[in-house]
N, C-alpha and C. Protein backbone atom coordinates (compact mmCIF):
# COMPACT_ATOMS: atom_id res chain seq x y z
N UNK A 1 79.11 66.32 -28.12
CA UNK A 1 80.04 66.59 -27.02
C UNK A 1 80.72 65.30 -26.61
N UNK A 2 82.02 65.33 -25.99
CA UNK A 2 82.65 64.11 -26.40
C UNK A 2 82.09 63.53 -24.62
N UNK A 3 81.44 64.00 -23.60
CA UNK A 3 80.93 63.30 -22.42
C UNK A 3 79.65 62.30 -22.63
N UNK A 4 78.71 62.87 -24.48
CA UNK A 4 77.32 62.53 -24.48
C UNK A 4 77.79 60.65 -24.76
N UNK A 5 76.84 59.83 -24.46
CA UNK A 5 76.64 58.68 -24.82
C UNK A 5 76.34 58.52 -26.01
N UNK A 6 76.97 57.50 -27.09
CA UNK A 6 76.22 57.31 -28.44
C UNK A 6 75.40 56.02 -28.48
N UNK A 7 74.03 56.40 -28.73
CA UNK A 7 73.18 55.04 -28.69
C UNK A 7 73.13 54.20 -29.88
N UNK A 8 73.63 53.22 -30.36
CA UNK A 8 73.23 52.54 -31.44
C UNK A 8 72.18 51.78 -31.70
N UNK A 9 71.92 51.60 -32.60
CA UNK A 9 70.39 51.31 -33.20
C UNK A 9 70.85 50.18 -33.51
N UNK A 10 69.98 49.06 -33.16
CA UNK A 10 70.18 47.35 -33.00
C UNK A 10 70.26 47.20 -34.24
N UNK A 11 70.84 46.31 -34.46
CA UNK A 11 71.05 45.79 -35.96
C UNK A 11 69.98 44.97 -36.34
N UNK A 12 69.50 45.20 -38.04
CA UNK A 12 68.64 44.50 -38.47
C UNK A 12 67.86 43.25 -38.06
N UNK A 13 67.19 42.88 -37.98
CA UNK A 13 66.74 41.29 -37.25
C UNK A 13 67.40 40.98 -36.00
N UNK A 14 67.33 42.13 -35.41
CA UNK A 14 67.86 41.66 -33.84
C UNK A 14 66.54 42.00 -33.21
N UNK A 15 66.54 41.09 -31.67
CA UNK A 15 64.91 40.88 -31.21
C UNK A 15 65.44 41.83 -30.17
N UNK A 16 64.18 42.14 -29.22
CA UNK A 16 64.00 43.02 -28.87
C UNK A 16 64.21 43.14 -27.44
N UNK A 17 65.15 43.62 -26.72
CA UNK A 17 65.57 43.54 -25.77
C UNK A 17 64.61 42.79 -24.49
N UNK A 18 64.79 42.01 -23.32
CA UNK A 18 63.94 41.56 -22.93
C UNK A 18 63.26 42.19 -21.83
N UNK A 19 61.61 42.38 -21.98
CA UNK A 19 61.13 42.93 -20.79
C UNK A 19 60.58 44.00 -22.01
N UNK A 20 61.25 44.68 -23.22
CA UNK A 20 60.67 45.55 -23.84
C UNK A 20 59.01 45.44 -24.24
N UNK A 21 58.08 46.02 -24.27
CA UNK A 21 56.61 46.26 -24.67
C UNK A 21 56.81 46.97 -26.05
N UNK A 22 55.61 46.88 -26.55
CA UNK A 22 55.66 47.53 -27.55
C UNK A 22 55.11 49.10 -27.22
N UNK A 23 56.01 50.09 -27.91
CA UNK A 23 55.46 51.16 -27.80
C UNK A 23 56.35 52.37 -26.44
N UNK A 24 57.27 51.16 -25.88
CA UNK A 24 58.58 51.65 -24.68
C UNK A 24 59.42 52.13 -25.67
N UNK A 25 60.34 52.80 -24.94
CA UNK A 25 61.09 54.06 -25.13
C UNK A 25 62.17 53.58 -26.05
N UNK A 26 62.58 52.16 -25.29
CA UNK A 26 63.73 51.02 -26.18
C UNK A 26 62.89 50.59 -27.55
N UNK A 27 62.15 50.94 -27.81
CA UNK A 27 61.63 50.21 -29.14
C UNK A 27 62.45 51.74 -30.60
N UNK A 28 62.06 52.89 -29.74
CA UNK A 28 62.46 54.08 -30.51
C UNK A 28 61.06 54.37 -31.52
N UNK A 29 61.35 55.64 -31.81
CA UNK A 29 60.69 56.25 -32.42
C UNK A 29 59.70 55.80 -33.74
N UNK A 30 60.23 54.80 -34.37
CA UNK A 30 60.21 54.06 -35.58
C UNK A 30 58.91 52.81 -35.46
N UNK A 31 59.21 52.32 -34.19
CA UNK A 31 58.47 51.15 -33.51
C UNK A 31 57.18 51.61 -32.48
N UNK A 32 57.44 53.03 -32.43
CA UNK A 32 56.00 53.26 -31.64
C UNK A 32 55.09 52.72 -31.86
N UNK A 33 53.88 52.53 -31.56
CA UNK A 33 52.52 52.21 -31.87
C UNK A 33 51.52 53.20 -31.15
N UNK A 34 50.67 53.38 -32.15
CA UNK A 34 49.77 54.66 -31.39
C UNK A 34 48.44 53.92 -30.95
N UNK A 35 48.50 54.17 -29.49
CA UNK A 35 47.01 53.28 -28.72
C UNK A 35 46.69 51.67 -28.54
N UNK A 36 46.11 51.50 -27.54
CA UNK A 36 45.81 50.35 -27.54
C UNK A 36 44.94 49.36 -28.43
N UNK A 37 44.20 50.36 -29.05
CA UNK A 37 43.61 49.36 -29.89
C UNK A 37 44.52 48.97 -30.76
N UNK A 38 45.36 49.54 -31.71
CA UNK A 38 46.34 49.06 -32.53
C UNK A 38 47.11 47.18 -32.15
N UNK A 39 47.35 47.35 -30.56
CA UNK A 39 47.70 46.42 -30.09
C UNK A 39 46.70 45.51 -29.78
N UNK A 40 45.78 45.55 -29.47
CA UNK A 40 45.16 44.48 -29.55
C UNK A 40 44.31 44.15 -30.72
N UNK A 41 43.89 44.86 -32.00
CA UNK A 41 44.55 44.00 -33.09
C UNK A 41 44.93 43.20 -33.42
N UNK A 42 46.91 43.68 -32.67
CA UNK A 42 47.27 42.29 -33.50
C UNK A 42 47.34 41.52 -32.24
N UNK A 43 46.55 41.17 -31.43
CA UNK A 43 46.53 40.24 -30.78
C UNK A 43 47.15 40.07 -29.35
N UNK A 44 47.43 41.47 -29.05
CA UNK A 44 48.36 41.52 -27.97
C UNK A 44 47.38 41.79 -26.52
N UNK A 45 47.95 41.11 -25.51
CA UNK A 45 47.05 41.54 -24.59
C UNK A 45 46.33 42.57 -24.02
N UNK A 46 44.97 42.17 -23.41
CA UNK A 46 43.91 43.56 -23.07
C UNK A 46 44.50 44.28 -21.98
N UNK A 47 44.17 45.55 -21.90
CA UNK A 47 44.30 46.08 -20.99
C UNK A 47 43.42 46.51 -19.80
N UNK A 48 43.30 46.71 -18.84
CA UNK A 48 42.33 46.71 -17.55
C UNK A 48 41.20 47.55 -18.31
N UNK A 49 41.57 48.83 -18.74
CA UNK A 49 40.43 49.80 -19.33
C UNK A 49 39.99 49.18 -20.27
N UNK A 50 40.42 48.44 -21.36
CA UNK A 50 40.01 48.30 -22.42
C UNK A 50 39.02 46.79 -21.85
N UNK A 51 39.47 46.07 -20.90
CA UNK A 51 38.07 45.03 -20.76
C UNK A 51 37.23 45.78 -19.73
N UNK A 52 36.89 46.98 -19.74
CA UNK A 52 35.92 47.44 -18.89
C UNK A 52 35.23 48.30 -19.71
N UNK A 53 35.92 49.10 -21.06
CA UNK A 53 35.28 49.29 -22.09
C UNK A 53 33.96 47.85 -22.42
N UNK A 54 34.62 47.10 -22.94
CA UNK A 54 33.84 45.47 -23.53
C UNK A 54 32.81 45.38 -22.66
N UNK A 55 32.99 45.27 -21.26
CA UNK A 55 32.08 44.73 -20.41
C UNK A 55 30.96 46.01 -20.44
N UNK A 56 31.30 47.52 -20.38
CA UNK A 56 29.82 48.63 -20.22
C UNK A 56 29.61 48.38 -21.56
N UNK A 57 30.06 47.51 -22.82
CA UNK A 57 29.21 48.22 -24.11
C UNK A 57 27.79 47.16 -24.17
N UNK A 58 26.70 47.87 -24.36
CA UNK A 58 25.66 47.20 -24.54
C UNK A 58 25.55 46.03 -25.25
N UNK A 59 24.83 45.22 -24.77
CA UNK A 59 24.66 43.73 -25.69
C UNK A 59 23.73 43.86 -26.94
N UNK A 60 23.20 43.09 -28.10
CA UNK A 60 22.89 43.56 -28.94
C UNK A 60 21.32 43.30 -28.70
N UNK A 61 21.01 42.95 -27.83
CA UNK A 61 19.42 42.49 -27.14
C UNK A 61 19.27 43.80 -26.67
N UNK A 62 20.02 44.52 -25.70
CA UNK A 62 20.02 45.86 -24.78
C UNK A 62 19.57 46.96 -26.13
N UNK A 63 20.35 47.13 -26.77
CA UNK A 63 20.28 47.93 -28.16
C UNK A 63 19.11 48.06 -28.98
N UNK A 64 18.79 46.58 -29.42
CA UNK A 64 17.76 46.21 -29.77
C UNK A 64 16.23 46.66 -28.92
N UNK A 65 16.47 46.43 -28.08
CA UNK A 65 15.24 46.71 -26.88
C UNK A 65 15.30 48.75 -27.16
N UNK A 66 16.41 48.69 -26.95
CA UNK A 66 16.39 50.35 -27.01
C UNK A 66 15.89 51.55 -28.08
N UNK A 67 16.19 50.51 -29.50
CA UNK A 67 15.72 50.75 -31.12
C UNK A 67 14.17 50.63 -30.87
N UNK A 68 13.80 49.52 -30.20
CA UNK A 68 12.81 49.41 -30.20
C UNK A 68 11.57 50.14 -29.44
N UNK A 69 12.19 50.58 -28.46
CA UNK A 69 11.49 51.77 -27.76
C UNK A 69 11.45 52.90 -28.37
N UNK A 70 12.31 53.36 -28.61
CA UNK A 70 12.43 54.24 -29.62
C UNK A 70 11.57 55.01 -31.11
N UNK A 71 11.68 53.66 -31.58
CA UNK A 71 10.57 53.42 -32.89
C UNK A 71 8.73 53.57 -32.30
N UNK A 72 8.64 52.84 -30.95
CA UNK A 72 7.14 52.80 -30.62
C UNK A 72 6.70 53.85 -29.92
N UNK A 73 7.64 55.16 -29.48
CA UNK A 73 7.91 56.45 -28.52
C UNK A 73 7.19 57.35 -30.28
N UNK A 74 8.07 56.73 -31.62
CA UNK A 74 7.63 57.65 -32.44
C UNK A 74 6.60 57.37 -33.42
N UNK A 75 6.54 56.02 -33.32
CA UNK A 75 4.67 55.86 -33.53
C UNK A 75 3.48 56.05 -33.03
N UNK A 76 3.99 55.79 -31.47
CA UNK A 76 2.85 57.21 -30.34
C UNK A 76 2.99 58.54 -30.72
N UNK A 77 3.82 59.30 -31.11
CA UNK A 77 4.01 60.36 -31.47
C UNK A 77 3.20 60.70 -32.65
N UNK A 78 3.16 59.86 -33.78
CA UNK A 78 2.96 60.35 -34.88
C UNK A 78 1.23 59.85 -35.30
N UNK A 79 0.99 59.07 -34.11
CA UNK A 79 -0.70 58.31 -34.02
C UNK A 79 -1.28 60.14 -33.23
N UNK A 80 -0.80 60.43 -32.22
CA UNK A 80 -1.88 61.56 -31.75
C UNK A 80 -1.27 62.54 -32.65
N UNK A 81 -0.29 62.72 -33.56
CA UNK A 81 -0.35 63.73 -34.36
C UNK A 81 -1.31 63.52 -35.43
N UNK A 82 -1.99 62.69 -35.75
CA UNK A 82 -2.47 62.78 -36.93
C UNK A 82 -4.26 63.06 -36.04
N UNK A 83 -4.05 62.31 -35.32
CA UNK A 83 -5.75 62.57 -34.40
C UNK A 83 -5.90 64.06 -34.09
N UNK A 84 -4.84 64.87 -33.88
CA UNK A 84 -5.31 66.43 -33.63
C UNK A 84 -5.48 66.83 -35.10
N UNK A 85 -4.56 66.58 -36.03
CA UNK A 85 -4.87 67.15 -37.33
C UNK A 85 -6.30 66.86 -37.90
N UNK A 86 -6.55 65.76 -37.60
CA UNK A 86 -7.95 64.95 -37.98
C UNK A 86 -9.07 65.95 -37.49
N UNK A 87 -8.95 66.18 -35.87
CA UNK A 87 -9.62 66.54 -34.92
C UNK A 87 -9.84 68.23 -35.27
N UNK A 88 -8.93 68.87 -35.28
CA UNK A 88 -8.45 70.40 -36.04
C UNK A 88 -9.31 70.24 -37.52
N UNK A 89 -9.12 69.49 -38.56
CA UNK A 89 -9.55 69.86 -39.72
C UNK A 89 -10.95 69.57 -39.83
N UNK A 90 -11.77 68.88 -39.09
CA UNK A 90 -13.18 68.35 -38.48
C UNK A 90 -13.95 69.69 -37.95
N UNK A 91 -13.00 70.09 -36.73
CA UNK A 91 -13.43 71.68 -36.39
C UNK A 91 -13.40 72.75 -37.61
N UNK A 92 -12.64 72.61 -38.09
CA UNK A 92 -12.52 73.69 -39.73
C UNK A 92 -13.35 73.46 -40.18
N UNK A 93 -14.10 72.63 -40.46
CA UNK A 93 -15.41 72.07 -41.44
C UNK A 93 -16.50 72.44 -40.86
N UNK A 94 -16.47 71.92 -39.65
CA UNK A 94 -17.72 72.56 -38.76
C UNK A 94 -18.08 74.29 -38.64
N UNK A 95 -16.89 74.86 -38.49
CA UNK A 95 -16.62 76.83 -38.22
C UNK A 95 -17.38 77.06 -39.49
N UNK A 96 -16.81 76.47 -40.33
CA UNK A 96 -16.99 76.93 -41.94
C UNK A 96 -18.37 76.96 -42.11
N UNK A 97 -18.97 75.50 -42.24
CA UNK A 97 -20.43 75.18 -42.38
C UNK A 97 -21.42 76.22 -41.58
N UNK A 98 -21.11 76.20 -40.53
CA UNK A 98 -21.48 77.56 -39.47
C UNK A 98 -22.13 78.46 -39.59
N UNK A 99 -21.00 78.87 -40.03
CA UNK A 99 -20.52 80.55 -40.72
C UNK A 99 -21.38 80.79 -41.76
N UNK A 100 -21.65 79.18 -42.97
CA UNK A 100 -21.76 79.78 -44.48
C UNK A 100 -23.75 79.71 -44.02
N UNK A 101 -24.07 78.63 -43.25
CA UNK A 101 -25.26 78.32 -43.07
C UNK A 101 -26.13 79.25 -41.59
N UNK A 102 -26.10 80.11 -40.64
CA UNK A 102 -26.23 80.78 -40.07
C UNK A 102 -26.59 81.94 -40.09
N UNK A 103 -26.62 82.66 -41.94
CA UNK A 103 -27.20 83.84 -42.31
C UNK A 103 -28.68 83.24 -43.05
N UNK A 104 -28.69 82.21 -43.00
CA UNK A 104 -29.84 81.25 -44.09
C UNK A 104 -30.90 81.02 -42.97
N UNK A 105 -30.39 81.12 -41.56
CA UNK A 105 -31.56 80.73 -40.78
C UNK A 105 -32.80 82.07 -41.12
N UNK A 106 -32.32 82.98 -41.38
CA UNK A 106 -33.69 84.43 -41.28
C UNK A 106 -34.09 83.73 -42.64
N UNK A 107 -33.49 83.51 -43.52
CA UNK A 107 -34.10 83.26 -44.46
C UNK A 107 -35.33 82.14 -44.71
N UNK A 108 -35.23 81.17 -44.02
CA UNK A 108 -35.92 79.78 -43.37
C UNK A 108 -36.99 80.30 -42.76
N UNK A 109 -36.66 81.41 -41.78
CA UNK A 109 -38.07 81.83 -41.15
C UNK A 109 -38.64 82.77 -41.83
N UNK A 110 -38.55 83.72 -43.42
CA UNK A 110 -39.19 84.23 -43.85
C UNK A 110 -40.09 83.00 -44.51
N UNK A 111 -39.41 81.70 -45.07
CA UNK A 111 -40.70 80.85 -45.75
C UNK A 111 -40.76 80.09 -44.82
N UNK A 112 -41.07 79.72 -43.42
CA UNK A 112 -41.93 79.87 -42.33
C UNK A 112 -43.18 80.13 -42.28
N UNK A 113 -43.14 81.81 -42.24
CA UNK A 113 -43.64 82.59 -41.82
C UNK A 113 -44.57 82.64 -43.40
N UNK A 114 -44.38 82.76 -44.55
CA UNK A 114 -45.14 82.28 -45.89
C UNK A 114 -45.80 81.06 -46.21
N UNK A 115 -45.46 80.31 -45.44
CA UNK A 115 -45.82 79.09 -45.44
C UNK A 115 -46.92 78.99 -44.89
N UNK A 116 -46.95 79.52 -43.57
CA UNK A 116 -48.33 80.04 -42.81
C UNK A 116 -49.08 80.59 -42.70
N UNK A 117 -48.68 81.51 -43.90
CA UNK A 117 -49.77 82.49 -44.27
C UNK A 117 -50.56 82.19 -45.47
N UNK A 118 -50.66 80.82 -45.95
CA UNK A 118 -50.63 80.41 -47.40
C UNK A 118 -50.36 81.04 -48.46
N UNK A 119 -48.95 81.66 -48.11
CA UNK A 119 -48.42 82.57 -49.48
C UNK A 119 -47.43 81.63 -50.14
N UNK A 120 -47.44 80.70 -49.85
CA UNK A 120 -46.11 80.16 -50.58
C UNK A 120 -46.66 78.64 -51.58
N UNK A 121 -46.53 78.78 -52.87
CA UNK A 121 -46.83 78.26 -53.71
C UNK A 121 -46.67 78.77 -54.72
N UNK A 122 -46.74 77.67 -56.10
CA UNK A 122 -46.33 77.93 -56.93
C UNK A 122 -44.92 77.64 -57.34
N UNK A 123 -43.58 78.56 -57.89
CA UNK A 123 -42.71 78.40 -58.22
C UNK A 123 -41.77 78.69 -56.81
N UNK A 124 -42.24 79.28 -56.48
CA UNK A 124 -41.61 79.80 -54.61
C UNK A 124 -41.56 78.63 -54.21
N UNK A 125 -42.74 77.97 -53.84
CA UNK A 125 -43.12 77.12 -53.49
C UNK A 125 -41.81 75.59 -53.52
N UNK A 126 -41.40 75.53 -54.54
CA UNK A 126 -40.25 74.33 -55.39
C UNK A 126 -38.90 74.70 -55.05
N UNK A 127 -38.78 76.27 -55.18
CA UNK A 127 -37.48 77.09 -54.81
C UNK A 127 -36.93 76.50 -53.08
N UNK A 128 -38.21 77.14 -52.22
CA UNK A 128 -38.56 77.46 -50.56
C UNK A 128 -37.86 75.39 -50.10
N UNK A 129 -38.57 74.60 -51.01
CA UNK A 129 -38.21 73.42 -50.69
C UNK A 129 -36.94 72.69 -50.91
N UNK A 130 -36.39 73.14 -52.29
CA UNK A 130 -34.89 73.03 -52.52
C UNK A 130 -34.47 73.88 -51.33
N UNK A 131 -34.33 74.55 -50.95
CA UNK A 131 -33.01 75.20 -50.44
C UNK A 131 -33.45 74.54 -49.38
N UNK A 132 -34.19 73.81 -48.58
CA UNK A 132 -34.45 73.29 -46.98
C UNK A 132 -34.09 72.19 -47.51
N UNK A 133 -34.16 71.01 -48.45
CA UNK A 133 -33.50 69.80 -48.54
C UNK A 133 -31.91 69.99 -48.85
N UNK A 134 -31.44 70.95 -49.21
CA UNK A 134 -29.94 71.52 -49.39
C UNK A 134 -29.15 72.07 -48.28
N UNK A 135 -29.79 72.63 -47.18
CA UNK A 135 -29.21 73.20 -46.36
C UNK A 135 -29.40 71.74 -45.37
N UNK A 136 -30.32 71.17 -45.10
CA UNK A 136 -30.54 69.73 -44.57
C UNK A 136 -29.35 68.71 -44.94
N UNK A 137 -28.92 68.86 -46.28
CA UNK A 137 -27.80 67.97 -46.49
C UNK A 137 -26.47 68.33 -46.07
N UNK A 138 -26.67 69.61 -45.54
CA UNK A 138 -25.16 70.43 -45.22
C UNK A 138 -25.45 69.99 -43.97
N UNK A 139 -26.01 69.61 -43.46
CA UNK A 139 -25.76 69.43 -41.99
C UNK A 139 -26.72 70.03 -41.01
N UNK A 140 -27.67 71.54 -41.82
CA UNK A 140 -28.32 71.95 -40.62
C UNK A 140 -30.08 71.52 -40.77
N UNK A 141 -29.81 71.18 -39.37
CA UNK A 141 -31.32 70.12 -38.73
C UNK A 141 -32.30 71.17 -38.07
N UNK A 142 -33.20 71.52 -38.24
CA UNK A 142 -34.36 71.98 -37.80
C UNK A 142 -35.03 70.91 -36.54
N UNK A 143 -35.30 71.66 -35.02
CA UNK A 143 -35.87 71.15 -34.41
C UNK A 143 -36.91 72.44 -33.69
N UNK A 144 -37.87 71.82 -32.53
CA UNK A 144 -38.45 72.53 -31.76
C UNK A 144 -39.79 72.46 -32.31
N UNK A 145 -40.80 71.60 -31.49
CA UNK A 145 -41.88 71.10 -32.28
C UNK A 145 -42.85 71.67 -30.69
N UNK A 146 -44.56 72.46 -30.75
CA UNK A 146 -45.28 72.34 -29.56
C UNK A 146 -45.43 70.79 -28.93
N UNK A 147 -45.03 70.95 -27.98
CA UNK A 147 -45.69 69.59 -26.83
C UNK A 147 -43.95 69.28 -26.43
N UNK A 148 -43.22 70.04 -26.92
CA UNK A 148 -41.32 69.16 -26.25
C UNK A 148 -41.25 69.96 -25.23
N UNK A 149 -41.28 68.71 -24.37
CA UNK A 149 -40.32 69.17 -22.70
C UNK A 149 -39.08 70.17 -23.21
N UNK A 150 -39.42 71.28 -21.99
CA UNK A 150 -38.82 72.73 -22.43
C UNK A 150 -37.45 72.56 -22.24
N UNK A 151 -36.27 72.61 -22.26
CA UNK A 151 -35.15 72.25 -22.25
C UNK A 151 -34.27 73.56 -22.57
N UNK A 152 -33.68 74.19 -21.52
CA UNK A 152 -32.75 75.72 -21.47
C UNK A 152 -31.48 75.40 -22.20
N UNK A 153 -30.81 74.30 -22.70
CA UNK A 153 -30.06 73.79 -23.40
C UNK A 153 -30.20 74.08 -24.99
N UNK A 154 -31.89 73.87 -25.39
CA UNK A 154 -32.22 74.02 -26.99
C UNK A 154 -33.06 75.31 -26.97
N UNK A 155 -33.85 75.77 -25.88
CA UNK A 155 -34.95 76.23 -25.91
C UNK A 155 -34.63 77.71 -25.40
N UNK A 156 -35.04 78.62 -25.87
CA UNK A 156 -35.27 80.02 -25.41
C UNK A 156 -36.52 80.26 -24.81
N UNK A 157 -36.91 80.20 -24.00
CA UNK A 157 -38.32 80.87 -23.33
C UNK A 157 -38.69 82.88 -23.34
N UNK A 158 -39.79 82.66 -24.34
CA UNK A 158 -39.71 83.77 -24.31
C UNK A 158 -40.80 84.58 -23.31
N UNK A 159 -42.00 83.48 -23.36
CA UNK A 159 -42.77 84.40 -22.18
C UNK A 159 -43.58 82.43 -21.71
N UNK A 160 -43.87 82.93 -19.88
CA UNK A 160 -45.08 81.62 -19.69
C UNK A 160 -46.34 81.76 -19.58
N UNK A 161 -47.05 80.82 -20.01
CA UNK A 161 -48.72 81.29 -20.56
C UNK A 161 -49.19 80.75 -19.54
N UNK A 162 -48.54 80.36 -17.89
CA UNK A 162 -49.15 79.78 -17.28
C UNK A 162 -49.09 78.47 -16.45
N UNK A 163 -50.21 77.62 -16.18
CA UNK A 163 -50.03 76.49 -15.96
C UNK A 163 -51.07 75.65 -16.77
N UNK A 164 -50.59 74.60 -16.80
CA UNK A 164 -51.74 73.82 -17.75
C UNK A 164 -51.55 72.09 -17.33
N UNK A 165 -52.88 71.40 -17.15
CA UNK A 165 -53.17 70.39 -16.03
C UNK A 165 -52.63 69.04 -17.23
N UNK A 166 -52.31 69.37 -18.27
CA UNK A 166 -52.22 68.67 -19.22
C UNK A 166 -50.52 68.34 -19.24
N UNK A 167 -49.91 68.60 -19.01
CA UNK A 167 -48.32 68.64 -18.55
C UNK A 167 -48.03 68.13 -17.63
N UNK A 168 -46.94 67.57 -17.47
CA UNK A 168 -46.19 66.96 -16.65
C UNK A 168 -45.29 67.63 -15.72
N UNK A 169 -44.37 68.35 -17.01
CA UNK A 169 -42.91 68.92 -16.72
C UNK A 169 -43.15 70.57 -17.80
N UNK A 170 -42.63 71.61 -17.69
CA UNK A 170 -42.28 72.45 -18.11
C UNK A 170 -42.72 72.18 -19.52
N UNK A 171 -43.52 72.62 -20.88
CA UNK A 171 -43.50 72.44 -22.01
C UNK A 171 -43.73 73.28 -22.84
N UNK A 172 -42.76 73.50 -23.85
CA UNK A 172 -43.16 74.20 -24.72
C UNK A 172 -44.63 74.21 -25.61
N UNK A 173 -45.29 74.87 -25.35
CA UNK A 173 -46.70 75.34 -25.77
C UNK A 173 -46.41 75.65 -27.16
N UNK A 174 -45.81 76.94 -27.43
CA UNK A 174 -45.98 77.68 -28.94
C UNK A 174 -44.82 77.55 -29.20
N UNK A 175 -44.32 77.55 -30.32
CA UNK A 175 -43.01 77.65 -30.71
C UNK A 175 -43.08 78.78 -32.13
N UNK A 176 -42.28 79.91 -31.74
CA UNK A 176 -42.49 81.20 -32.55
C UNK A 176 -41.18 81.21 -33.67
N UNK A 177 -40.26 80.57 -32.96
CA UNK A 177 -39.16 80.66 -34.11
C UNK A 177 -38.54 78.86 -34.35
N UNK A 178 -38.75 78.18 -34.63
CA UNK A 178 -37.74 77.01 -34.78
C UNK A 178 -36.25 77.00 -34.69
N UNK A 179 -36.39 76.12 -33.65
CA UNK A 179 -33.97 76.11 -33.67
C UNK A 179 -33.81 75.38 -34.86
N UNK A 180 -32.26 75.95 -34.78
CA UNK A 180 -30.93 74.52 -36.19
C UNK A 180 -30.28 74.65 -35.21
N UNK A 181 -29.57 73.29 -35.49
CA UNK A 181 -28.45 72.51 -34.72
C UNK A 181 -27.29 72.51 -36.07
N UNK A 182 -26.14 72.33 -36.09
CA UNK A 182 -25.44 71.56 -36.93
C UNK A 182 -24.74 70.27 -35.57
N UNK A 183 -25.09 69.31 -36.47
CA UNK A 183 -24.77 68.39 -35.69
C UNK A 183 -25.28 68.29 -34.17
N UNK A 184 -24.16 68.69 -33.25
CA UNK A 184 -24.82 68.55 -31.89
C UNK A 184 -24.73 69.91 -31.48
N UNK A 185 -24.73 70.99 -32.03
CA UNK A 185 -23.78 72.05 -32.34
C UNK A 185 -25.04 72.96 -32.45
N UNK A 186 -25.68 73.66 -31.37
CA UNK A 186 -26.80 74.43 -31.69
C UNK A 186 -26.50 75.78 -32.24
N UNK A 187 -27.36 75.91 -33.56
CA UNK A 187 -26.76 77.38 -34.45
C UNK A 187 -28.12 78.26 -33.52
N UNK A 188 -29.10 78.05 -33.48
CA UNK A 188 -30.11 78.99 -32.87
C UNK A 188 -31.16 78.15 -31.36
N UNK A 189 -31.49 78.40 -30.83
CA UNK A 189 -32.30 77.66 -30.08
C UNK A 189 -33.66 78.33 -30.43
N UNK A 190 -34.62 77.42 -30.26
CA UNK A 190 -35.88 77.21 -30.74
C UNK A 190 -36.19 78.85 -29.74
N UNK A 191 -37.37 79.65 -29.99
CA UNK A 191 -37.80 80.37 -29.29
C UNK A 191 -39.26 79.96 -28.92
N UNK A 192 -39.43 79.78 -28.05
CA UNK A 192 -41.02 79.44 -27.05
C UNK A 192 -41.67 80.07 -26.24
N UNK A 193 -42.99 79.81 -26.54
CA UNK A 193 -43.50 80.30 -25.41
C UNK A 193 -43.99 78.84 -24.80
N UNK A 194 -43.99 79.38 -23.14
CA UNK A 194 -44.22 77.88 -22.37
C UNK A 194 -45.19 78.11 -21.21
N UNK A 195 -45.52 76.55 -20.58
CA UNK A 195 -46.49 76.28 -19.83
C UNK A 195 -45.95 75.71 -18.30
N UNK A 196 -46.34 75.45 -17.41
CA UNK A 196 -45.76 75.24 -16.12
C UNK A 196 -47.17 73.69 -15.98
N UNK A 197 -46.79 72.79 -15.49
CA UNK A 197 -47.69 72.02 -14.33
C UNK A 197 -48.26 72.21 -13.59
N UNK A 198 -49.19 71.64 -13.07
CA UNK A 198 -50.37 72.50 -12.46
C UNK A 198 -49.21 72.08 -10.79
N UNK A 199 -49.28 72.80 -10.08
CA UNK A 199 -48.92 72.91 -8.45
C UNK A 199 -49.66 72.40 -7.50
N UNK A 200 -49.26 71.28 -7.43
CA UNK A 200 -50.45 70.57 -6.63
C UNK A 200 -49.89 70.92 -4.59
């Protein structure tokens, strides 16, 4: 339209009007620059945001400290993970042993109970003793002997014969069935019969 203005485009190696920035409207389309970082690059001055960027970014000590927490957050992590797995597969061993050794106790008190009757000898006799040094190595312990302070923890009381001046404290007198423990882990408690202190 013959009212519009025609703008001409500066001639080659002509500088740049004064007061112009880079990236103003007078530079044109050609001369934009996209963002500030571009400009400071090449060296051109910071801008208010951009030195307040610099100043919040962490120092490499801050970072460092932070990696480092980090790393010792997941070596605590991975120390009690392995103690429950430890702790868990310990219990598995124990259930198991349990389980496999806990039908063997009747069996223990049938050669007991042969033992005391002087029936057991001979080839029985060699058999009856392997399997108690075998089941002994698995873990299960035979206790409950006459004269042990009676203890409701190991001990079953099955009937009291009394008092007897020979005692101190509560004691098992007879012992009719023998306990197993595995470990600390009582599979049966001893069955007794017991005695009381005399009542003074």
């Amino acid at each position: 339209m013959a009212n519009e203005t025609e703008v001409e485009a500066p001639a080659e190696g002509a500088s740049a009007p004064a007061g112009a920035t880079p990236g103003s409207a007078s530079d044109g389309p050609l001369a934009d620059i996209s963002g500030v970082d571009n400009w400071v690059e090449e060296g051109g001055p910071l801008e208010p945001q951009d030195v307040a960027e610099v100043e919040q970014a962490p120092s490499l000590d801050e970072q460092l400290a932070e990696r480092t927490a980090d790393l010792q957050r997941l070596q605590a992590e991975f120390v009690n993970y392995k103690r429950r797995v430890d702790r868990d597969r310990a219990l598995i061993v124990d259930n198991a042993t349990y389980k496999v050794l806990q039908p063997i106790i009747e069996v223990l008190d049938t050669i007991d109970r042969a033992r005391e009757h002087g029936e057991l000898d001979g080839g029985l006799k060699a058999v009856a003793e392997q399997l108690e040094r075998t089941v002994a190595g698995l873990g299960l312990m035979r206790f409950g002997e006459p004269g042990d302070a009676f203890d409701p923890n190991v001990h079953e009381a099955l009937s009291h014969l009394g008092e007897d001046a020979g005692v101190e404290v509560t004691t098992a007198q007879v012992v009719t069935k023998a306990g197993y423990k595995i470990n600390d882990r009582v599979v049966r408690a001893a069955q007794v019969l017991v005695v009381d202190p005399v009542d003074n």
